[in-house]
C-alpha atoms as a PDB file:
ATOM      1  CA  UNK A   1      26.267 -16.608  31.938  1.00  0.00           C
ATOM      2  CA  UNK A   2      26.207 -20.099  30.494  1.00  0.00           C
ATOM      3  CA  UNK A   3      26.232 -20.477  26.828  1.00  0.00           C
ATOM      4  CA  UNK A   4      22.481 -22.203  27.052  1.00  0.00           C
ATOM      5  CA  UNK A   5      21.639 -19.064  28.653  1.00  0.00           C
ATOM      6  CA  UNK A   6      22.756 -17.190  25.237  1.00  0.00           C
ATOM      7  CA  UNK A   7      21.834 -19.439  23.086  1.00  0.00           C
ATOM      8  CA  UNK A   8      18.197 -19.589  24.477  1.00  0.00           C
ATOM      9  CA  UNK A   9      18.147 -15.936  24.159  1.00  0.00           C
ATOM     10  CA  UNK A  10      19.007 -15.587  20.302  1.00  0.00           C
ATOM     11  CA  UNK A  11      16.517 -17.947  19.985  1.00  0.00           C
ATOM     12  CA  UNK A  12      13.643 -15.917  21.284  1.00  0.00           C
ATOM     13  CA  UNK A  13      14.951 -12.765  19.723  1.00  0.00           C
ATOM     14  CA  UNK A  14      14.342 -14.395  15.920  1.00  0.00           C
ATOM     15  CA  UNK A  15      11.129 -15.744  17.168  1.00  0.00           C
ATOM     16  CA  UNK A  16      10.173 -12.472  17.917  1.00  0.00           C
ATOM     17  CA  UNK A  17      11.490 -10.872  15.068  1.00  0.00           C
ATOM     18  CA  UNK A  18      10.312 -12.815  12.579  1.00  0.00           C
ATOM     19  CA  UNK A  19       7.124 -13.796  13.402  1.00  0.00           C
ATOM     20  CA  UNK A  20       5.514 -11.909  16.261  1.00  0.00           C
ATOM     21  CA  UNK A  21       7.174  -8.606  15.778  1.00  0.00           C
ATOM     22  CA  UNK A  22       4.185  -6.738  13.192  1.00  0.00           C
ATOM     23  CA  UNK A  23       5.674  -4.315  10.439  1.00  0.00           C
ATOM     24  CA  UNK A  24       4.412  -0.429  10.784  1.00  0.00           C
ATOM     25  CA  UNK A  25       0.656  -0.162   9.293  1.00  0.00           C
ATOM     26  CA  UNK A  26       0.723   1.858   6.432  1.00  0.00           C
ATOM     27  CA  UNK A  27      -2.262   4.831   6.727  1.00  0.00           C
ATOM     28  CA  UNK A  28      -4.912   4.663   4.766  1.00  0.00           C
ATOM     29  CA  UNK A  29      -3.542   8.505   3.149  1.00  0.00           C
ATOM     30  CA  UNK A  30      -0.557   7.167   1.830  1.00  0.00           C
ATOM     31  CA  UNK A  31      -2.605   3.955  -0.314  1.00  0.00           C
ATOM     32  CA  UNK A  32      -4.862   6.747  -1.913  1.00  0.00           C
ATOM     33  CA  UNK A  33      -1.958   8.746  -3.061  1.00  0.00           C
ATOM     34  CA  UNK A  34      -0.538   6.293  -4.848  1.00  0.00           C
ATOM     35  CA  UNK A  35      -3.365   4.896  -6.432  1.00  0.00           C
ATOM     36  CA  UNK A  36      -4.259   8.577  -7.755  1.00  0.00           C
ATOM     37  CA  UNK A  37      -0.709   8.555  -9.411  1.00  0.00           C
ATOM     38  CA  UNK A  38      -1.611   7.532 -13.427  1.00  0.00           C
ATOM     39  CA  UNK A  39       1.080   6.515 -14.941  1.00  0.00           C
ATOM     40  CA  UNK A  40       1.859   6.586 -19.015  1.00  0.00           C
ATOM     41  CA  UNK A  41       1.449   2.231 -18.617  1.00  0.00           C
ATOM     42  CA  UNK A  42      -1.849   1.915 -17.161  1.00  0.00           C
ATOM     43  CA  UNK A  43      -4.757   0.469 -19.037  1.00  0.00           C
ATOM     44  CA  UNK A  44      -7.960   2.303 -19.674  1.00  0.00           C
ATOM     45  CA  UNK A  45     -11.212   1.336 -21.190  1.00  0.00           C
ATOM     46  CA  UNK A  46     -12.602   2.992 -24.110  1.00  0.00           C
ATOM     47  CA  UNK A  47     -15.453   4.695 -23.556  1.00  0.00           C
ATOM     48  CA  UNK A  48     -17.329   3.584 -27.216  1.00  0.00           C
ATOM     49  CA  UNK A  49     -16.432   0.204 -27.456  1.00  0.00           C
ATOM     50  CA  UNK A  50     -14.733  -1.012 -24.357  1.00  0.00           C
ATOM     51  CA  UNK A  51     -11.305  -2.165 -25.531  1.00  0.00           C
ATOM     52  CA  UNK A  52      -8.387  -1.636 -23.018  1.00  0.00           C
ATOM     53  CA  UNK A  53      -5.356   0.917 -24.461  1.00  0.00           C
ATOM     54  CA  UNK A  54      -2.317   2.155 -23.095  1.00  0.00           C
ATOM     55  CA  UNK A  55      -3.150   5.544 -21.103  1.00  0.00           C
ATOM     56  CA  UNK A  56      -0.020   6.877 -24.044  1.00  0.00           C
ATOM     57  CA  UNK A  57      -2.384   5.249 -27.187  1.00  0.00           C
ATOM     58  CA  UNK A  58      -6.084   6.787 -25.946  1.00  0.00           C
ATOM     59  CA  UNK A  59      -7.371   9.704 -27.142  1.00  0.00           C
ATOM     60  CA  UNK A  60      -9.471  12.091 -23.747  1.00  0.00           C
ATOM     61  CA  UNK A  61     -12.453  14.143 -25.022  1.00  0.00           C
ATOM     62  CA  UNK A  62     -14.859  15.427 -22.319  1.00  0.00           C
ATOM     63  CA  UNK A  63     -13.038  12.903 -19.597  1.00  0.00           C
ATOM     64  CA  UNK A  64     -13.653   9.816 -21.305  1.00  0.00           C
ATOM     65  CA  UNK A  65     -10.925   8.161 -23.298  1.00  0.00           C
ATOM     66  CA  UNK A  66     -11.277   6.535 -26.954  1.00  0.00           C
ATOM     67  CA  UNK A  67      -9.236   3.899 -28.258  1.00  0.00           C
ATOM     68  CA  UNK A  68      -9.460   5.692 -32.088  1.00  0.00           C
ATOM     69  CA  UNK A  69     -10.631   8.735 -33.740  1.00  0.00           C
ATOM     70  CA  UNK A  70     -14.112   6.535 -35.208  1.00  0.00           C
ATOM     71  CA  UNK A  71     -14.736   5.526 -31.492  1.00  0.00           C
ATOM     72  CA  UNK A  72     -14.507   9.111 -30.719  1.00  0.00           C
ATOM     73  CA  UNK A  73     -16.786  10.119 -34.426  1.00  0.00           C
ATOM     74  CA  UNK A  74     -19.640   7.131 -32.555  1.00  0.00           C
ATOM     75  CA  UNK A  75     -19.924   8.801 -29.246  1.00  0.00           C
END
């Protein structure tokens, strides 16, 4: 085999590789899980006056979440 030979192969293997070759789809399962995962860093709106906390800085009373206790005292 001739070295053109080889090198037009390599060629069409990172073609393919790179940009025809399409990456595994990810199932529509496995993007709901991790959007149900809260974490301690996400933002949430309070429920009074509409501010955005910390998930760590709110304050959950009958599943809605308050910034402070007087936001809570309004509603």
């Amino acid at each position: 085999m001739s070295p053109q030979w080889i090198l037009v192969i390599v060629l069409i293997a990172v073609v393919y590789f790179f940009f025809i070759k399409k990456k595994p789809a990810v199932t529509q399962s496995n993007k709901n899980n991790k959007k149900d995962e809260v974490q301690s860093s996400d933002m949430v709106e309070c429920s009074t006056c509409g501010v955005y906390c910390e998930l760590d800085d709110t304050i959950l009373s009958n599943n809605k979440y308050y910034c402070s206790n007087e936001c809570l005292e309004k509603a």
